[in-house]
Every structure is written in C-alpha cells, then in structure tokens.
PDB file of N, CA and C in Angstrom:
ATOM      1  N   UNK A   1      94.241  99.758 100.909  1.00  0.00           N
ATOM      2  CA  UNK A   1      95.097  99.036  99.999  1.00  0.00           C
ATOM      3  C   UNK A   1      96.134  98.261 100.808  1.00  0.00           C
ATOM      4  N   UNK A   2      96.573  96.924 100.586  1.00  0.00           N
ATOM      5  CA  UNK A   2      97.670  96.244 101.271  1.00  0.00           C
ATOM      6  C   UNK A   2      98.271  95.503 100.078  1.00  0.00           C
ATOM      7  N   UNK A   3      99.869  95.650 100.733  1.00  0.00           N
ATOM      8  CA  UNK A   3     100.855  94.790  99.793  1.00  0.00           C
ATOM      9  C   UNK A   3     100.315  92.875  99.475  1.00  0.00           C
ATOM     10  N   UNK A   4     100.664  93.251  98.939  1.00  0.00           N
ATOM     11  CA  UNK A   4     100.163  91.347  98.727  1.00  0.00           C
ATOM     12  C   UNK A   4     101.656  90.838  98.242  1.00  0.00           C
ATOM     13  N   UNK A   5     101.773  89.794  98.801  1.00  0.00           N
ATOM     14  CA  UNK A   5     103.272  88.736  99.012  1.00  0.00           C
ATOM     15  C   UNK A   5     102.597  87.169  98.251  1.00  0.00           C
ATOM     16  N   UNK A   6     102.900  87.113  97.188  1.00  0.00           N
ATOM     17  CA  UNK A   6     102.389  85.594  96.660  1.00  0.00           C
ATOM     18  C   UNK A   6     103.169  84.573  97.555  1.00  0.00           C
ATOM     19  N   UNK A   7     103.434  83.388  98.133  1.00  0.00           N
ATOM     20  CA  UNK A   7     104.221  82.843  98.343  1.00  0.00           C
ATOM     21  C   UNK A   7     103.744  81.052  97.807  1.00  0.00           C
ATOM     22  N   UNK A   8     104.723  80.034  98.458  1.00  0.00           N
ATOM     23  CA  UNK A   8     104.225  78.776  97.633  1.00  0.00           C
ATOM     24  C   UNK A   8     103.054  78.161  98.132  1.00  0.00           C
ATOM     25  N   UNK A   9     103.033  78.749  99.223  1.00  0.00           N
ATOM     26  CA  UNK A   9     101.517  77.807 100.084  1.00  0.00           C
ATOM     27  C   UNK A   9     100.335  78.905 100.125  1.00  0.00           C
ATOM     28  N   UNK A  10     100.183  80.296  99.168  1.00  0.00           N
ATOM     29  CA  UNK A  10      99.357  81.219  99.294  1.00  0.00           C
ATOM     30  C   UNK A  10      99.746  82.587  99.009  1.00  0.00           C
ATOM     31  N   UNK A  11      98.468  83.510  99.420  1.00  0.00           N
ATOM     32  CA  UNK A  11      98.740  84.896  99.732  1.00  0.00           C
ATOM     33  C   UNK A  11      98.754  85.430 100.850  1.00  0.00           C
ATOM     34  N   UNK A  12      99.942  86.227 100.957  1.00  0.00           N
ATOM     35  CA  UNK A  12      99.831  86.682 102.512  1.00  0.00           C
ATOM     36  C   UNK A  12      99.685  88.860 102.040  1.00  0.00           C
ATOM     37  N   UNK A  13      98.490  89.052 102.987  1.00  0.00           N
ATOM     38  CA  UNK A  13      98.217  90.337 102.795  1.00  0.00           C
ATOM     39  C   UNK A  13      98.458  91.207 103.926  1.00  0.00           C
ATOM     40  N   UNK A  14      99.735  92.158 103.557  1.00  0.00           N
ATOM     41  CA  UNK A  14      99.381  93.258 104.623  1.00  0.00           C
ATOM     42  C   UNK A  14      99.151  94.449 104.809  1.00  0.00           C
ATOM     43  N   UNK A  15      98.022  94.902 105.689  1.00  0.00           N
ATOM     44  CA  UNK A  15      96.991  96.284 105.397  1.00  0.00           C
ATOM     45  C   UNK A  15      98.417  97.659 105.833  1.00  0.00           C
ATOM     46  N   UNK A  16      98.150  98.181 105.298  1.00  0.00           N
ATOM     47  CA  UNK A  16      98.929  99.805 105.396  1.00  0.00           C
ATOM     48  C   UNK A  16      99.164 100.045 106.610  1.00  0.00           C
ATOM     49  N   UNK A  17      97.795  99.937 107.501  1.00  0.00           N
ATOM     50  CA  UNK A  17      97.509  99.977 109.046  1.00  0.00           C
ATOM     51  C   UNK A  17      99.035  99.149 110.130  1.00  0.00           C
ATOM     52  N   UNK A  18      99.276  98.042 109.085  1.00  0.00           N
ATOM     53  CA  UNK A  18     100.434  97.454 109.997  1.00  0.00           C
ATOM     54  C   UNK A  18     101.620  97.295 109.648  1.00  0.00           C
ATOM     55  N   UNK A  19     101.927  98.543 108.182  1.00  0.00           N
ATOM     56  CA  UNK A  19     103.271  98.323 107.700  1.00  0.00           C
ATOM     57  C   UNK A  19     103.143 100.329 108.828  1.00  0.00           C
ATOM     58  N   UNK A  20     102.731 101.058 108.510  1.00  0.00           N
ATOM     59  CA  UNK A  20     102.512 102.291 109.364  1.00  0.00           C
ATOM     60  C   UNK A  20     103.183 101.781 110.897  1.00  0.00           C
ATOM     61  N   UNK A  21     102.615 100.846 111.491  1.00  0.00           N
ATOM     62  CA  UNK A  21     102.985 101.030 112.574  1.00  0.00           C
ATOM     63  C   UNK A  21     104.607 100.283 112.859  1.00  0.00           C
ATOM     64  N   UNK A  22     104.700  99.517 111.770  1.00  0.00           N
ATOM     65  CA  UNK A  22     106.115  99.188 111.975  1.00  0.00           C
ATOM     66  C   UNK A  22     106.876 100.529 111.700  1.00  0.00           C
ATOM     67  N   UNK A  23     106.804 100.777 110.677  1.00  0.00           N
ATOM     68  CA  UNK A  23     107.678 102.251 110.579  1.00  0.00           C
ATOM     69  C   UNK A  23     107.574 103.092 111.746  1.00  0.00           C
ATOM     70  N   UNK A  24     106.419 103.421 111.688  1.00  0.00           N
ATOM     71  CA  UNK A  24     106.450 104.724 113.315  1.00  0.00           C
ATOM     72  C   UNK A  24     106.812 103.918 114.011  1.00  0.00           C
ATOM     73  N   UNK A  25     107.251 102.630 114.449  1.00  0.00           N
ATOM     74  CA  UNK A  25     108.204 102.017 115.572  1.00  0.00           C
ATOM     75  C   UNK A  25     109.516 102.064 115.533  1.00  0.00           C
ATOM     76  N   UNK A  26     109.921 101.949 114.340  1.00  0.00           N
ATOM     77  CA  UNK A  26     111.293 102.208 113.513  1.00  0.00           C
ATOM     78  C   UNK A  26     111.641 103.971 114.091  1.00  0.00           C
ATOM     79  N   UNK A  27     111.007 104.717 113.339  1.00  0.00           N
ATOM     80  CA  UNK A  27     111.137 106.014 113.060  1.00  0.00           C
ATOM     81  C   UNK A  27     111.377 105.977 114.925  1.00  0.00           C
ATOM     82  N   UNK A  28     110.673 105.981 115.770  1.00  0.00           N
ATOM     83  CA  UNK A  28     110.778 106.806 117.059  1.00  0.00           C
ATOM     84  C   UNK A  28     111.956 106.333 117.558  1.00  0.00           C
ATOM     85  N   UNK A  29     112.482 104.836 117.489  1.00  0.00           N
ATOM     86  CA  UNK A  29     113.655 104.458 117.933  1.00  0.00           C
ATOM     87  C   UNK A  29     114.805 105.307 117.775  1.00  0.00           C
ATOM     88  N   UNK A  30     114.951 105.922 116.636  1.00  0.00           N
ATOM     89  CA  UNK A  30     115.964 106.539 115.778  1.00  0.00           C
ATOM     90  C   UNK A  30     116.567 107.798 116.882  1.00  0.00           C
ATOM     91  N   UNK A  31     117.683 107.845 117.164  1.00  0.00           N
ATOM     92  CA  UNK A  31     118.107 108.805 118.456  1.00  0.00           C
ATOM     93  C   UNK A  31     118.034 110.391 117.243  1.00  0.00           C
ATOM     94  N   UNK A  32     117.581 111.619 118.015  1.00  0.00           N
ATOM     95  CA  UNK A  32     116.921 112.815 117.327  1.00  0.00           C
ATOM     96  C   UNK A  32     115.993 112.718 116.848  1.00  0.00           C
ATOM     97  N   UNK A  33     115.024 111.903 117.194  1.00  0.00           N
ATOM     98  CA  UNK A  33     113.310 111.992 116.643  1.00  0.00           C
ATOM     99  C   UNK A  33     112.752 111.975 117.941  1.00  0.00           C
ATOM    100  N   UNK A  34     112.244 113.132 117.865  1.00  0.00           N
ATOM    101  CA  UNK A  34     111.195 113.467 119.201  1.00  0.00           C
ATOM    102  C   UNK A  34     109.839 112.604 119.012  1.00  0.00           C
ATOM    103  N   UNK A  35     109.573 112.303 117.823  1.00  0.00           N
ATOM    104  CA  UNK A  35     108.237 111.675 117.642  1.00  0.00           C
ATOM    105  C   UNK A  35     107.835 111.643 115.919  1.00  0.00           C
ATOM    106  N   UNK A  36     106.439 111.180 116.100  1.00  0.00           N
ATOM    107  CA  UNK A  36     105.742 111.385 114.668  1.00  0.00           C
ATOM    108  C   UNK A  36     104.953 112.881 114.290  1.00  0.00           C
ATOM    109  N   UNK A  37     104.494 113.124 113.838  1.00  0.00           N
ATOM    110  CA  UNK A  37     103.922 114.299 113.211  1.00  0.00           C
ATOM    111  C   UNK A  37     102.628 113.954 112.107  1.00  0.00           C
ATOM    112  N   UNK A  38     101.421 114.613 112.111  1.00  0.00           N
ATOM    113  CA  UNK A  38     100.293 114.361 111.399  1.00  0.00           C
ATOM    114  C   UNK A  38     100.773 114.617 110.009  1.00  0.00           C
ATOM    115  N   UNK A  39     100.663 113.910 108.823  1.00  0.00           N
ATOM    116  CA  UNK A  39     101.119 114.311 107.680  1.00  0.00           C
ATOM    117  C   UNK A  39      99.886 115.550 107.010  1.00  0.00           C
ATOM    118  N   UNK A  40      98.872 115.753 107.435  1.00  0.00           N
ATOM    119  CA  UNK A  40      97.836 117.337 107.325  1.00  0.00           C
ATOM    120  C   UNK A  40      97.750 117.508 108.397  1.00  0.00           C
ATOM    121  N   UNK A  41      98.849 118.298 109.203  1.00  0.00           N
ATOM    122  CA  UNK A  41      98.987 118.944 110.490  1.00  0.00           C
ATOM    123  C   UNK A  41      97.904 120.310 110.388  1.00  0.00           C
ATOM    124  N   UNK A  42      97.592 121.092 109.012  1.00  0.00           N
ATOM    125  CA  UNK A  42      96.709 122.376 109.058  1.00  0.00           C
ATOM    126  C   UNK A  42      95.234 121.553 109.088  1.00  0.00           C
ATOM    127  N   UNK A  43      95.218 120.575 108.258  1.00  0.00           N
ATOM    128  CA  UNK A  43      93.751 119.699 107.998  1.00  0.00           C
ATOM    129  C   UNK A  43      93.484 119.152 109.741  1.00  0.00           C
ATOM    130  N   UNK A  44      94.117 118.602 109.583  1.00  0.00           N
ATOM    131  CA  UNK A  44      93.690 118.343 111.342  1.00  0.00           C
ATOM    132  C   UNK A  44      94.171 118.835 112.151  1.00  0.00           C
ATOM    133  N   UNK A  45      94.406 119.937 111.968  1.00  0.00           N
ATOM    134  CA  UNK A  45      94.247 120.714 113.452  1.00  0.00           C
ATOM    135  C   UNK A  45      94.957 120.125 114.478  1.00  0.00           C
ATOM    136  N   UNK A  46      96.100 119.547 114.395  1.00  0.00           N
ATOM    137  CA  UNK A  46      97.166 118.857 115.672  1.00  0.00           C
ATOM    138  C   UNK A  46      98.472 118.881 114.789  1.00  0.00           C
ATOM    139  N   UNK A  47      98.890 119.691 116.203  1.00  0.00           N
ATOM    140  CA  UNK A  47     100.930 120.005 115.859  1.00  0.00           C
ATOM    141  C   UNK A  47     101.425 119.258 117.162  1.00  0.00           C
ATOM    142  N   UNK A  48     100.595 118.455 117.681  1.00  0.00           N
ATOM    143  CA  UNK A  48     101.380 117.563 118.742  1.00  0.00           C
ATOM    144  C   UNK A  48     101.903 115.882 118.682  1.00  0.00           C
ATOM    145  N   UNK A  49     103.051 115.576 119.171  1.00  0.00           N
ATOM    146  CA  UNK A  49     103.240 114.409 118.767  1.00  0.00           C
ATOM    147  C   UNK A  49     102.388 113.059 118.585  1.00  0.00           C
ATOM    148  N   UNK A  50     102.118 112.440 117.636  1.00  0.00           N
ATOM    149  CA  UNK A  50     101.480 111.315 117.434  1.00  0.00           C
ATOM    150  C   UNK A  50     101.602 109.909 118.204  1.00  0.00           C
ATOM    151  N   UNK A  51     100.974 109.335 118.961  1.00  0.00           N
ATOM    152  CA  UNK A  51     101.149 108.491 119.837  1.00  0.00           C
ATOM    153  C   UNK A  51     100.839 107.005 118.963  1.00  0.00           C
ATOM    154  N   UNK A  52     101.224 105.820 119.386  1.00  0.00           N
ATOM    155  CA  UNK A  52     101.308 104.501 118.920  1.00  0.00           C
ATOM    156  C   UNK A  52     100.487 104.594 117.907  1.00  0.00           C
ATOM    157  N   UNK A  53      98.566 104.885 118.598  1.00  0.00           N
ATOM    158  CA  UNK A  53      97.635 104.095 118.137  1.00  0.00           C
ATOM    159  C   UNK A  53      97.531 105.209 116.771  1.00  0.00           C
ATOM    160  N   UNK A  54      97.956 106.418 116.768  1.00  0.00           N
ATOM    161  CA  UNK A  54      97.730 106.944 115.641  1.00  0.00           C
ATOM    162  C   UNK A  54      98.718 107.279 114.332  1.00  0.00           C
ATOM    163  N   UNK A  55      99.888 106.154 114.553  1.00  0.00           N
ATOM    164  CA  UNK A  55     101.415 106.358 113.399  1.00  0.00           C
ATOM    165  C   UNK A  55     100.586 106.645 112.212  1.00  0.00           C
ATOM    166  N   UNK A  56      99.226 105.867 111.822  1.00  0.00           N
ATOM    167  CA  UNK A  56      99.425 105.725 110.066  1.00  0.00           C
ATOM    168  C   UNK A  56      99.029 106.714 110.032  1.00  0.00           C
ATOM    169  N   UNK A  57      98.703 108.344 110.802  1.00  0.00           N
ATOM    170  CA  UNK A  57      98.611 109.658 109.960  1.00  0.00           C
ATOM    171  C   UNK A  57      99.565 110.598 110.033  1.00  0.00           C
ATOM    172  N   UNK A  58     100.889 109.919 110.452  1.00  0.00           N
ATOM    173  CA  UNK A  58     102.369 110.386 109.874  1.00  0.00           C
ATOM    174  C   UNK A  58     103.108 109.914 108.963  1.00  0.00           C
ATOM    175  N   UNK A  59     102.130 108.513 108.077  1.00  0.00           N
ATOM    176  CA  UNK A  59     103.113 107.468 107.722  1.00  0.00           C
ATOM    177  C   UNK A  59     102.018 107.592 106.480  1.00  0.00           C
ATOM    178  N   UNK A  60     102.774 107.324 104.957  1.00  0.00           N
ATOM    179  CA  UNK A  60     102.212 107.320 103.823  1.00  0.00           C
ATOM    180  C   UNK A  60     102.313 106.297 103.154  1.00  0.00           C
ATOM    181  N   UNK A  61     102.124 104.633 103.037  1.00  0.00           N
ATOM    182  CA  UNK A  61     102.430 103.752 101.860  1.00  0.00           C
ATOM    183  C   UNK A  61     101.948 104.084 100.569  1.00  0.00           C
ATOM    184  N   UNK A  62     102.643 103.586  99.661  1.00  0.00           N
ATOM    185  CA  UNK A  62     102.295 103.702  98.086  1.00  0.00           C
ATOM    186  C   UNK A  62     102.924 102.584  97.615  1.00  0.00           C
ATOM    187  N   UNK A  63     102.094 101.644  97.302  1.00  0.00           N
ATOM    188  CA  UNK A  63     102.090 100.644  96.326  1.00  0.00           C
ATOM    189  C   UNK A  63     102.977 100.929  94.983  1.00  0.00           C
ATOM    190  N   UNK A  64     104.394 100.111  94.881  1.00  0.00           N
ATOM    191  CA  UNK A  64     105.125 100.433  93.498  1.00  0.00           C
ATOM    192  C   UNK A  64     105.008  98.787  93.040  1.00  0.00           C
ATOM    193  N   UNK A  65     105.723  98.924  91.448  1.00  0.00           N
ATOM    194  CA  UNK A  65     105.837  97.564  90.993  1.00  0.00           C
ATOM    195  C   UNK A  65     106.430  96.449  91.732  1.00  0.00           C
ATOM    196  N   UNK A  66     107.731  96.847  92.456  1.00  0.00           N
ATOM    197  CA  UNK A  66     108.232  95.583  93.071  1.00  0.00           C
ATOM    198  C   UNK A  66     108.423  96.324  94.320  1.00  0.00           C
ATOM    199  N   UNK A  67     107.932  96.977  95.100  1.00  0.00           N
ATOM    200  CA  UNK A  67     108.226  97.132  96.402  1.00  0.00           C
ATOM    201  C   UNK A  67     106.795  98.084  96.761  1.00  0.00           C
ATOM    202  N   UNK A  68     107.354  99.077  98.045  1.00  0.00           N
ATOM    203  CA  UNK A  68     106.660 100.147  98.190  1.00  0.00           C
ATOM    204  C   UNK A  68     107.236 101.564  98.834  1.00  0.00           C
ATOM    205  N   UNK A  69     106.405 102.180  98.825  1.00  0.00           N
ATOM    206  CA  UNK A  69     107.460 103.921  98.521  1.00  0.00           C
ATOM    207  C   UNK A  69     106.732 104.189 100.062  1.00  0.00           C
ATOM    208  N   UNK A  70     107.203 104.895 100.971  1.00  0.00           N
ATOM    209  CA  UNK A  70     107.092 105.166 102.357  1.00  0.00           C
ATOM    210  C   UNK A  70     107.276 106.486 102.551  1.00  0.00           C
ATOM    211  N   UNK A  71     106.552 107.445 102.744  1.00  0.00           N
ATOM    212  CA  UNK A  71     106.825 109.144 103.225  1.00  0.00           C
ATOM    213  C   UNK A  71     106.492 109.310 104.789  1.00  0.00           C
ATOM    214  N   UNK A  72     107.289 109.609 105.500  1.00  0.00           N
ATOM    215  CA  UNK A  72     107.307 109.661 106.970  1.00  0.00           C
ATOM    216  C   UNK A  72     107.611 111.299 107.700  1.00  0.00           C
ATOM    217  N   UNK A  73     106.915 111.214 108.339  1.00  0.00           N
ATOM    218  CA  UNK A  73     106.300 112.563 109.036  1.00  0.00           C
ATOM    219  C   UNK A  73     106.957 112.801 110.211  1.00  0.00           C
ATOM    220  N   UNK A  74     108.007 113.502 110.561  1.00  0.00           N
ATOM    221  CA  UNK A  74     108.966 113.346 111.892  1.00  0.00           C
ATOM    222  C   UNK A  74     108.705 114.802 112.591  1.00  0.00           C
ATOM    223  N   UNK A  75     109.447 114.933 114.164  1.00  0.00           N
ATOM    224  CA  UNK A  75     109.406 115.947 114.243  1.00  0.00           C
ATOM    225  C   UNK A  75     110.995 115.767 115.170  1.00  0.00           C
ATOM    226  N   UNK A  76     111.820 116.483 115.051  1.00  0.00           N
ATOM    227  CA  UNK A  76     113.527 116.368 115.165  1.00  0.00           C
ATOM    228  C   UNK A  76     113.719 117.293 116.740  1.00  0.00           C
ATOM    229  N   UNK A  77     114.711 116.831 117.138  1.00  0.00           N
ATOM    230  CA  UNK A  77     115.189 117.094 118.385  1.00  0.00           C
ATOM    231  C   UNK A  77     115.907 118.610 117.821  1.00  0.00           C
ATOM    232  N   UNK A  78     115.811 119.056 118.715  1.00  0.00           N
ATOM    233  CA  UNK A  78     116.862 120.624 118.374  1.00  0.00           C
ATOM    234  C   UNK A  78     118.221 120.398 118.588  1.00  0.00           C
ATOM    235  N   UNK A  79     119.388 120.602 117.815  1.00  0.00           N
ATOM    236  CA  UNK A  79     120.476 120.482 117.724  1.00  0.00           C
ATOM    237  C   UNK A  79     120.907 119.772 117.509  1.00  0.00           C
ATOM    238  N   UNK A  80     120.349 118.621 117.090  1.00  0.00           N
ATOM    239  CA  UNK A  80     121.212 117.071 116.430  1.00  0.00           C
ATOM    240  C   UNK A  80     120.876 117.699 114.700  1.00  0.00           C
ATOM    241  N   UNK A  81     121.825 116.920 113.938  1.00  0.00           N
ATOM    242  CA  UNK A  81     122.061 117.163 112.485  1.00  0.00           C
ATOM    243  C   UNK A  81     120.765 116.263 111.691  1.00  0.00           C
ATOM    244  N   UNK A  82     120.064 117.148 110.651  1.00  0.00           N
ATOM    245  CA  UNK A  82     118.296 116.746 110.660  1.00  0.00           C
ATOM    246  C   UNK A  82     118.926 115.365 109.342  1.00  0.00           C
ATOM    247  N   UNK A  83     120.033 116.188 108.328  1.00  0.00           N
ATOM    248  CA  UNK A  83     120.636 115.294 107.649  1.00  0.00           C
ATOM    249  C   UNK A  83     120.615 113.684 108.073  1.00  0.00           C
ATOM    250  N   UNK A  84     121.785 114.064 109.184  1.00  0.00           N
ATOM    251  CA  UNK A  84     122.150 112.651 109.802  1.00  0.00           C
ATOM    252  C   UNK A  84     121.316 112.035 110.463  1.00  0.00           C
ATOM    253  N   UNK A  85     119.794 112.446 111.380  1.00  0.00           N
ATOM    254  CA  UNK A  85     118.784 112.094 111.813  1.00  0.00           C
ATOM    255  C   UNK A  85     118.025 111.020 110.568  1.00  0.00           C
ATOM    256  N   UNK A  86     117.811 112.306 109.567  1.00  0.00           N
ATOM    257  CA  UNK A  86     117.057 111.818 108.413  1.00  0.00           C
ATOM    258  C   UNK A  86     117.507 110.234 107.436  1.00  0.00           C
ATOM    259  N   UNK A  87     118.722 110.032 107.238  1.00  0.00           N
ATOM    260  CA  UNK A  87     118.934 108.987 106.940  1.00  0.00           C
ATOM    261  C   UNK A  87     119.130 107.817 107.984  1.00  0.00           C
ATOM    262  N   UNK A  88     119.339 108.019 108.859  1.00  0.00           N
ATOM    263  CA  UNK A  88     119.006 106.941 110.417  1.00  0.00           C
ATOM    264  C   UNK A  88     118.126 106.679 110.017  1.00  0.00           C
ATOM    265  N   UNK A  89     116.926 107.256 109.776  1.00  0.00           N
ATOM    266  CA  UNK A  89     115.242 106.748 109.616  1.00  0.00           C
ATOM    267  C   UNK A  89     115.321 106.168 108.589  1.00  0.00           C
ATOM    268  N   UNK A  90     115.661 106.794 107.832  1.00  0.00           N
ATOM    269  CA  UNK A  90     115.579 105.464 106.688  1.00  0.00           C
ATOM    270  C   UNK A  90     116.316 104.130 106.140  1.00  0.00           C
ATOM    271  N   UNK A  91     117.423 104.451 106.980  1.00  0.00           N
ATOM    272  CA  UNK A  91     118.063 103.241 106.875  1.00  0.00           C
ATOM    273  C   UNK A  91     117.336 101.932 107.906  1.00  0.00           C
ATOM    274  N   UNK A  92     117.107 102.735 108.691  1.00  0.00           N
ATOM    275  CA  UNK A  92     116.554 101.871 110.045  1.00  0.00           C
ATOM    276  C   UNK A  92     115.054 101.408 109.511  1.00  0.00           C
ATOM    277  N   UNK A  93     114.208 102.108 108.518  1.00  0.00           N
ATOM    278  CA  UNK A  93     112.723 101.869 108.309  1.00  0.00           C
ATOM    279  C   UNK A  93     113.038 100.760 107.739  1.00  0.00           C
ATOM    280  N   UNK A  94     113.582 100.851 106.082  1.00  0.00           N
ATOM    281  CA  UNK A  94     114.354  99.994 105.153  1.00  0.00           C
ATOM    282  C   UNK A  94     114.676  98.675 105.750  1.00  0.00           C
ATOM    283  N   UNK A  95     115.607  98.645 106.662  1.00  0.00           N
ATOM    284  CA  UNK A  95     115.785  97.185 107.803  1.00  0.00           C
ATOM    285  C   UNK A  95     114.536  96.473 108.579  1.00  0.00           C
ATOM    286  N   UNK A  96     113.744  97.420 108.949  1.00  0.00           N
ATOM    287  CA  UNK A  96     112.997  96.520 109.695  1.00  0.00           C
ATOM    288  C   UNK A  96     111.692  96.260 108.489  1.00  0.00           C
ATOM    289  N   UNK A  97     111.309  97.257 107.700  1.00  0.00           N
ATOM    290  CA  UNK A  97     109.986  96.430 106.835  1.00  0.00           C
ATOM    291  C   UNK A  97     110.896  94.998 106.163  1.00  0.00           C
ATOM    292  N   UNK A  98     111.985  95.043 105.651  1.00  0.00           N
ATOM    293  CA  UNK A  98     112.489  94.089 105.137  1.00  0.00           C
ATOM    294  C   UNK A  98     112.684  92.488 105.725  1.00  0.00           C
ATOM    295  N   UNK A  99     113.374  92.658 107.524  1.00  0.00           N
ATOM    296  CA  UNK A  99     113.455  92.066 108.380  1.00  0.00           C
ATOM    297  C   UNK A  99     112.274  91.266 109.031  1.00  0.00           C
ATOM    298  N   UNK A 100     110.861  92.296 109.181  1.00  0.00           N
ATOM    299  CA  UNK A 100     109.865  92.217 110.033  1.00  0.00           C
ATOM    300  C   UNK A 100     108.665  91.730 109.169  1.00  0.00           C
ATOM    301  N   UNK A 101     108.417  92.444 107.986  1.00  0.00           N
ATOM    302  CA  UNK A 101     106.981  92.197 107.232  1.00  0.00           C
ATOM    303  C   UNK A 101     107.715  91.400 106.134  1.00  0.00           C
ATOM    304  N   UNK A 102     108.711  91.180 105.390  1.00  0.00           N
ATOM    305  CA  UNK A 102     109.411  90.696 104.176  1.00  0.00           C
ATOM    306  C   UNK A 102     109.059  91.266 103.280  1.00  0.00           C
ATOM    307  N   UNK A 103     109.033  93.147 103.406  1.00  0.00           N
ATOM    308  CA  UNK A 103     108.718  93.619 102.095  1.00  0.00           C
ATOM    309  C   UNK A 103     109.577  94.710 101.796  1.00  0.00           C
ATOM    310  N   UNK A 104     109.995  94.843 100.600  1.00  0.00           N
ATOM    311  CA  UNK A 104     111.308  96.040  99.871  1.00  0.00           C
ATOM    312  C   UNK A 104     110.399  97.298 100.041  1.00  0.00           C
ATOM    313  N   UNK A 105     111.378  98.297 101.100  1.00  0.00           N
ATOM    314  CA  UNK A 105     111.148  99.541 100.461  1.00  0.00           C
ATOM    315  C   UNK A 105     111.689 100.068  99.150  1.00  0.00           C
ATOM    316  N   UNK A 106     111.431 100.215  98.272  1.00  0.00           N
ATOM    317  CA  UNK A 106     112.184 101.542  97.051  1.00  0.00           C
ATOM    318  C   UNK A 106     112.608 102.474  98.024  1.00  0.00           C
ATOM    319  N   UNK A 107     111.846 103.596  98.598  1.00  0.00           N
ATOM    320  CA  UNK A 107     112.212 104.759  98.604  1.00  0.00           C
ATOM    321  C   UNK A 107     111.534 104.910 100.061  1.00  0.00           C
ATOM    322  N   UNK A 108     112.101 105.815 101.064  1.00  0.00           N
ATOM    323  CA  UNK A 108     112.038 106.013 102.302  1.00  0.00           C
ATOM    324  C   UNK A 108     112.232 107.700 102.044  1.00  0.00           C
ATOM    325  N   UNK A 109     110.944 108.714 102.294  1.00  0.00           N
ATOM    326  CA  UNK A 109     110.971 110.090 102.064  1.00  0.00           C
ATOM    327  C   UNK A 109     111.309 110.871 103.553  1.00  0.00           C
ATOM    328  N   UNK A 110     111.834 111.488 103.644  1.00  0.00           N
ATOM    329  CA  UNK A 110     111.242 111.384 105.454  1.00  0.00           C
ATOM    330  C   UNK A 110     111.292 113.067 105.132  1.00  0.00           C
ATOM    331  N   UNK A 111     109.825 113.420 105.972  1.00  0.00           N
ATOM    332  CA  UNK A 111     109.581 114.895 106.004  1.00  0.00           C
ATOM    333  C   UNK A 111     109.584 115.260 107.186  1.00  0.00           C
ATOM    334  N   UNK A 112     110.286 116.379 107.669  1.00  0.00           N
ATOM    335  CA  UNK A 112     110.303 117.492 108.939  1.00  0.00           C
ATOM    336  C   UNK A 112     109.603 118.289 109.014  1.00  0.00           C
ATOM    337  N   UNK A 113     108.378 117.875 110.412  1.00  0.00           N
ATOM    338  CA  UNK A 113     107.741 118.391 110.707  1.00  0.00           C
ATOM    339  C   UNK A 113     107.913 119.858 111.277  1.00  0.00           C
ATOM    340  N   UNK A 114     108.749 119.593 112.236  1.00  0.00           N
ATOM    341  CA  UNK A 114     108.949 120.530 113.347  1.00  0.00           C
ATOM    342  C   UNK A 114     110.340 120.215 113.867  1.00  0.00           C
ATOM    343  N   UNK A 115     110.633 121.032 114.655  1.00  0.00           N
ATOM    344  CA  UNK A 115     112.124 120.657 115.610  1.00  0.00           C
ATOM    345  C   UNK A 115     111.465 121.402 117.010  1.00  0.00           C
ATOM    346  N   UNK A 116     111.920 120.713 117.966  1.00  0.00           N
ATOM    347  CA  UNK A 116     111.026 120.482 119.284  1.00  0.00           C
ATOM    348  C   UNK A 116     112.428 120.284 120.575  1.00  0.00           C
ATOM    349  N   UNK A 117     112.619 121.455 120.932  1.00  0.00           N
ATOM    350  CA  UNK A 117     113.268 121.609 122.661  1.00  0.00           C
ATOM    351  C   UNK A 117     113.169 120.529 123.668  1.00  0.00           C
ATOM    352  N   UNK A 118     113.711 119.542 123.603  1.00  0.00           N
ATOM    353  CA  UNK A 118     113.517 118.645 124.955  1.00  0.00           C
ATOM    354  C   UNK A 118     113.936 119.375 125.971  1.00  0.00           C
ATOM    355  N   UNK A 119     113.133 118.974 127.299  1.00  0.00           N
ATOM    356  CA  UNK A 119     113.589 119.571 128.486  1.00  0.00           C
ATOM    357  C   UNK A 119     114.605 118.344 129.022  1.00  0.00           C
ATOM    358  N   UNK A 120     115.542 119.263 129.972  1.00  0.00           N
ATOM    359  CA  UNK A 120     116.658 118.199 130.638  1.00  0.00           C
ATOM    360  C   UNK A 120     115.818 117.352 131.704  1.00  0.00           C
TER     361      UNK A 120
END
C-alpha cells in the first residue's frame, strides 16, 4: 500500500518501503535510541538491532483519511528518560515525513522494545 499525494501536474506515489526508511532514519538520529527493533521480535526470531536495509520491520504505516498513523519499534539506551526519548522520536519523525516526503503524520506510536547497556 502507498500514500498517494494528488498534485496539479499528477500523482505522486509513495511505497511504505520509503516512508519506513525515512522514519528509521529519523528514529536512530534521536540521542537514547540504540536502534530499531523487529516489530514480531518472537515471530522472527531476532532481538538484535535492525540495520538500514531492514527499518520497515520496526516501522508500521497505516493509511488514515488525511494523513498516516506510524508505530515505531525502538530499543532505548539505559538510563536516559524513555518518556523524554519517546517524544524526541516523534517529534523528530513528524518533522522529517512532513519536511522530506510532504506527508502529515496523525499519530507517531513509538513502542519499547528493549533497553540495551552501551559499552564506554
């Protein structure tokens, strides 16, 4: 499924595949996010961080009436505040689909995977 953008000279379509990877670009920037996380971490069998080529199976689009709804799969640094982590991501997702693809999030979910020990 991809958002579709009417505009005056056409349709411009974009696949899930490349609103996913804007977000998981968004999301990792965010200082206290160790990474992405598989959104069926028991189904597939991986509790390890998600690398570039695989964001869209931490990342959920859903098609709404005038925008789209985004559930994001994190896994949090130990000892930073998951609160204050958690809305970074979404403020920061919110900015760049808006900025980058020209499309409204509604709603930015962000789920905690894990919390994960960096070494010094």
């Amino acid at each position: 499924m991809a958002v579709k953008i009417n505009t005056q000279t056409g349709m411009i379509e974009i696949s899930n595949e490349v609103i996913a990877t804007v977000v998981g670009g968004a999301v990792t920037d965010v200082f206290g996010i160790v990474g992405m996380a598989s959104k069926n971490q028991i189904k597939d069998n991986i509790t390890e961080i998600l690398r570039k080529e695989n964001y869209s199976r931490g990342v959920v689009v859903r098609q709404e009436e005038n925008g789209i709804a985004v559930d994001v799969y994190t896994i949090v640094s130990y000892g930073t505040k998951i609160s204050e982590v958690s809305r970074n991501v979404q403020e920061k997702v919110k900015y760049n689909l808006e900025t980058l693809l020209g499309v409204k999030a509604n709603s930015v979910n962000v789920f905690v995977q894990g919390v994960r020990v960096l070494p010094d």
